[in-house]
Every structure is written in C-alpha cells, then in structure tokens.
C-alpha atoms as a PDB file:
ATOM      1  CA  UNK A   1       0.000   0.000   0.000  1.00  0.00           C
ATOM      2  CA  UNK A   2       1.227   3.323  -0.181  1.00  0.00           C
ATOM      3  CA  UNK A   3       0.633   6.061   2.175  1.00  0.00           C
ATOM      4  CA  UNK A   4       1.332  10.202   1.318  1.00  0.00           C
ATOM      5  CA  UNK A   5       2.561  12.214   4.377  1.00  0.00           C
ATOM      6  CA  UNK A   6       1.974  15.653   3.760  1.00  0.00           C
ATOM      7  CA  UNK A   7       4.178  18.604   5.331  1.00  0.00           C
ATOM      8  CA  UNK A   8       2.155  21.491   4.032  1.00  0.00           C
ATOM      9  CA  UNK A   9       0.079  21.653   1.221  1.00  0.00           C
ATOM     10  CA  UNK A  10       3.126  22.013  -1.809  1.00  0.00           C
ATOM     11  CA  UNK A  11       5.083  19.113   0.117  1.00  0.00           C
ATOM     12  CA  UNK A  12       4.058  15.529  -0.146  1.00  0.00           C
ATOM     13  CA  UNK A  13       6.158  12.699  -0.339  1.00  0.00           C
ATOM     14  CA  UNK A  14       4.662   8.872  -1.199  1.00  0.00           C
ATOM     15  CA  UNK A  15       6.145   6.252   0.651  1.00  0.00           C
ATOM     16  CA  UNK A  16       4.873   2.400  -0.261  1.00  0.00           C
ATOM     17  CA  UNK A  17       4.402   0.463   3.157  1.00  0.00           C
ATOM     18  CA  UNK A  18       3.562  -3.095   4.133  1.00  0.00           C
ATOM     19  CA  UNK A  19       0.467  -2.935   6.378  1.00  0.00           C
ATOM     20  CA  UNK A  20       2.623  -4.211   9.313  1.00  0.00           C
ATOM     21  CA  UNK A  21       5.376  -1.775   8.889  1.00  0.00           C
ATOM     22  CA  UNK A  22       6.168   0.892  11.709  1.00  0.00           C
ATOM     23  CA  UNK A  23       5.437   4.141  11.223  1.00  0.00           C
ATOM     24  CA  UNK A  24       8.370   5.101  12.987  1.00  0.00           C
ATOM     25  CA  UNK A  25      10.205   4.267  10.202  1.00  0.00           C
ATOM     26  CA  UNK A  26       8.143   6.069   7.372  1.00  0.00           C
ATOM     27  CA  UNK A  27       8.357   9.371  10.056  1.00  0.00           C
ATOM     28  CA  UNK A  28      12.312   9.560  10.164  1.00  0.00           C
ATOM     29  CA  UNK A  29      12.743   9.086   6.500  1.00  0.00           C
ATOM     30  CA  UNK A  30      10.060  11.602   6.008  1.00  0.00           C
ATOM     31  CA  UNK A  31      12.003  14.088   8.571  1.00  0.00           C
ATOM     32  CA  UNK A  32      15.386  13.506   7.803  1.00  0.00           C
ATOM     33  CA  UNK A  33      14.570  13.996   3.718  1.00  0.00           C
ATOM     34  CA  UNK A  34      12.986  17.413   5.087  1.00  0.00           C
ATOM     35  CA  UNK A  35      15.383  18.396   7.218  1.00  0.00           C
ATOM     36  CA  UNK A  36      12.971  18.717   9.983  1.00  0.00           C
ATOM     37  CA  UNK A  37      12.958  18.222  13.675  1.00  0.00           C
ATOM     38  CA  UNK A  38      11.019  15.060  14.589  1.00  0.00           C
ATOM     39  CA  UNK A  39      10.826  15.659  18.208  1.00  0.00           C
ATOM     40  CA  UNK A  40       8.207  18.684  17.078  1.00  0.00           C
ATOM     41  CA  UNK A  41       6.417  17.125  15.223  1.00  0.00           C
ATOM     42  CA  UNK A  42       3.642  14.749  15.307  1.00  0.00           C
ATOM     43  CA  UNK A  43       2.005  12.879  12.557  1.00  0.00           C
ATOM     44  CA  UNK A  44      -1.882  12.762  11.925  1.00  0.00           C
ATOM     45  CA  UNK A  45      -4.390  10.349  10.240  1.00  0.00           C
ATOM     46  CA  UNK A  46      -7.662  12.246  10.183  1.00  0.00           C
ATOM     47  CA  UNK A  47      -8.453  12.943  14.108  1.00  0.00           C
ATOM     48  CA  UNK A  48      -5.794  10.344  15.071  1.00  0.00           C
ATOM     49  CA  UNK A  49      -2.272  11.017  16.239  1.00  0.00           C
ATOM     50  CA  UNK A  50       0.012   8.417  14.722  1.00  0.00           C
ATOM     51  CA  UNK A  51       2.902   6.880  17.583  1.00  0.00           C
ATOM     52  CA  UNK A  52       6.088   5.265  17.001  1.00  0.00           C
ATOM     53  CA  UNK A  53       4.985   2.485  17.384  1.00  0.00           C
ATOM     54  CA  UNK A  54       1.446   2.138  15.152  1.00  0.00           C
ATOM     55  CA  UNK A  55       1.555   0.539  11.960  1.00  0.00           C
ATOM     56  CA  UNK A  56      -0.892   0.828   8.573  1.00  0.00           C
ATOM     57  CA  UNK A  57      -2.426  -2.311   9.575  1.00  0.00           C
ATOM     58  CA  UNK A  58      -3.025  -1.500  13.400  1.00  0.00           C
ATOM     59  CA  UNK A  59      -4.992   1.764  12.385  1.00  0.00           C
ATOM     60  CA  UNK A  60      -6.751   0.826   9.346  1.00  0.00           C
ATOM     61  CA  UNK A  61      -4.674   3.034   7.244  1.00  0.00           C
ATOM     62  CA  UNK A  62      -6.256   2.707   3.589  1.00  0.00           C
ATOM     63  CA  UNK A  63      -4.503   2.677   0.080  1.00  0.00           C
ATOM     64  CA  UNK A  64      -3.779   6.371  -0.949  1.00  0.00           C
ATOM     65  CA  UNK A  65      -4.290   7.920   3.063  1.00  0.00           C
ATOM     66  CA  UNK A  66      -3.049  10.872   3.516  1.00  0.00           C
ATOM     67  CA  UNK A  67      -1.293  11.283   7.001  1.00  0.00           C
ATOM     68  CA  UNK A  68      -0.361  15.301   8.125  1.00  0.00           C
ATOM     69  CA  UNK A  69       2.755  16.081   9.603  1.00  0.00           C
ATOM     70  CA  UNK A  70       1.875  19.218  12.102  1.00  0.00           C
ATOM     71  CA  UNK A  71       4.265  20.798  14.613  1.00  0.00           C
ATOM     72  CA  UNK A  72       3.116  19.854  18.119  1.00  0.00           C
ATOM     73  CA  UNK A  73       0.538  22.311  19.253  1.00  0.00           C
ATOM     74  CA  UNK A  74      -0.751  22.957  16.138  1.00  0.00           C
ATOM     75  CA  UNK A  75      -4.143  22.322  14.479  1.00  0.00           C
ATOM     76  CA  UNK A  76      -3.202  23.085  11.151  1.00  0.00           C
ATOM     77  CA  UNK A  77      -1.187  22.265   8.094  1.00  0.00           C
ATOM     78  CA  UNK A  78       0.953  24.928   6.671  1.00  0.00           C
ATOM     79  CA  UNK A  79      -0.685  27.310   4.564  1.00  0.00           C
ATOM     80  CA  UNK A  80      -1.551  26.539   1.010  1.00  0.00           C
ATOM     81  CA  UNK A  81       0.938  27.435  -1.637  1.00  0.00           C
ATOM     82  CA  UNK A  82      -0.561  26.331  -5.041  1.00  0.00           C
ATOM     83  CA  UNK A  83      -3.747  25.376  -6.311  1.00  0.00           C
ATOM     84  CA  UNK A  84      -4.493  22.644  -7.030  1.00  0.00           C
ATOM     85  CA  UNK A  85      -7.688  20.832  -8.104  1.00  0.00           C
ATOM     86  CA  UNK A  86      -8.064  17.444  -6.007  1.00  0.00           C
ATOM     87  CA  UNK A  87      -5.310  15.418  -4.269  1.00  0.00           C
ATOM     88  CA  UNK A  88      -5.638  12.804  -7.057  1.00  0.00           C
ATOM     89  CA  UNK A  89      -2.825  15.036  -9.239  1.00  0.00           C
ATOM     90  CA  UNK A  90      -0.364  15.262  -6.251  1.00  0.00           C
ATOM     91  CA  UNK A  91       3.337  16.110  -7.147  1.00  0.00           C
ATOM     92  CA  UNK A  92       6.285  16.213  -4.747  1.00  0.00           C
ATOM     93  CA  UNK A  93       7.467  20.169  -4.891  1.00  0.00           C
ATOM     94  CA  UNK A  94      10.926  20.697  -3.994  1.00  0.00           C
ATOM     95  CA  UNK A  95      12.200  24.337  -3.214  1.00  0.00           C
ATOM     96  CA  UNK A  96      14.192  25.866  -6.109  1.00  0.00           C
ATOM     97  CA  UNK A  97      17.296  27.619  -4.582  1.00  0.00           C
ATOM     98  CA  UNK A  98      16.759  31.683  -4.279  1.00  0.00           C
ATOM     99  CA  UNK A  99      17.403  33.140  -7.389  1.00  0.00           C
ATOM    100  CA  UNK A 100      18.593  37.192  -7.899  1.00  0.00           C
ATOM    101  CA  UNK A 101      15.473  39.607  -7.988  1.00  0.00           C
ATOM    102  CA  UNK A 102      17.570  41.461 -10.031  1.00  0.00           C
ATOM    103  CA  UNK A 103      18.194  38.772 -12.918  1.00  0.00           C
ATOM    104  CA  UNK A 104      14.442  37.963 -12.923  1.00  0.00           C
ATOM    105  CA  UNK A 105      13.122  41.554 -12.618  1.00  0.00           C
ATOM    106  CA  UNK A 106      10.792  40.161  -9.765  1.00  0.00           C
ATOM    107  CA  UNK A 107      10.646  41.427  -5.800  1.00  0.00           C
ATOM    108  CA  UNK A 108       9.517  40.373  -2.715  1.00  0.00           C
ATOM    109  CA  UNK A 109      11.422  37.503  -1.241  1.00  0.00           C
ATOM    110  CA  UNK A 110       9.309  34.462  -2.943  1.00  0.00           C
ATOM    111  CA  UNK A 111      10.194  36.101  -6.416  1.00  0.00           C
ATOM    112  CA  UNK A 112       6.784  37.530  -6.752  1.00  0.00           C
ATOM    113  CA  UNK A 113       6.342  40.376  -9.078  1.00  0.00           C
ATOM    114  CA  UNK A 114       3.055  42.507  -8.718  1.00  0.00           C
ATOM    115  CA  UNK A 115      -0.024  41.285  -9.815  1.00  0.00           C
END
C-alpha cells in the first residue's frame, strides 16, 4: 500500500508500506529527507495522532491515506501554496534555490512580481 505524508500543502512525499510496517520508520525518513525536527512534530491520520509504534495495519490506514505532519501544538497544516484541483494530481514540490530579484526583474522575497 502506499501512504502520502503531507508537510504542508506544496510538500508531499509517497512512501509504499507493508500494512505491518512501523510508522516510525516512514516518520524519520520523512524528517530527515525534510530536514525537519522530529521531536516537534507529530504525525496525523484524520483525528488520530500516529505513535512510534502504530503501523498501517493497526490503524486501518487505507490505500492512498493521507497522514499530516503538524508541529506539536498545532491544528493546522501549513498554509496553502498552489492550487491545485483534487489530491488525485499530487506532485512532490521541492524548493528551487533563491534566485537574484535582479536577474528575474521580480521582488519580494518568494520572487513575486506585482499582480
């Protein structure tokens, strides 16, 4: 089966899991690929928080689920960053290194010009 975690809504990576794999695995290849701090983090599947120690099988995780990495504290994903129009045309978005505004003619620190 394969399971998406999500880190915000312009970072999803797939990762395909055996239903009696632990998720502690999928989380520390998730947050070392990131770079982020797993100790502030918690995963979620729908209303559940995911431990260590759960697995796919153990939580009826289905084909496809979508599980929410959220910094602990938090009730929220990050913000949205693209559209898109459903989560069936999901593409892993990596960061492009910071480019000169003045090369691009753009401002603003994302490289947005005005609108």
């Amino acid at each position: 089966m394969k399971v998406m975690l999500r880190l915000n809504a312009c970072t999803f990576k797939k990762y395909k899991v055996s239903s009696t794999t632990l998720f502690r695995n999928v989380f520390l290849a998730f947050c070392v690929r990131h770079n982020i701090d797993r100790s502030v983090h918690r995963f979620m599947y729908g209303s559940v928080q995911i431990s260590d120690h759960d697995t796919p099988g153990g939580l009826g995780v289905e084909n496809g689920a979508i599980i929410d990495c959220m910094i602990r504290g938090s009730s929220t994903v990050a913000p949205v960053c693209f559209r898109r129009s459903s989560l069936d045309n999901v593409v892993t978005v990596r960061p492009r290194p910071p480019q000169s505004t003045a090369e691009h003619g753009r401002t603003g620190e994302h490289g947005r010009g005005k609108v």
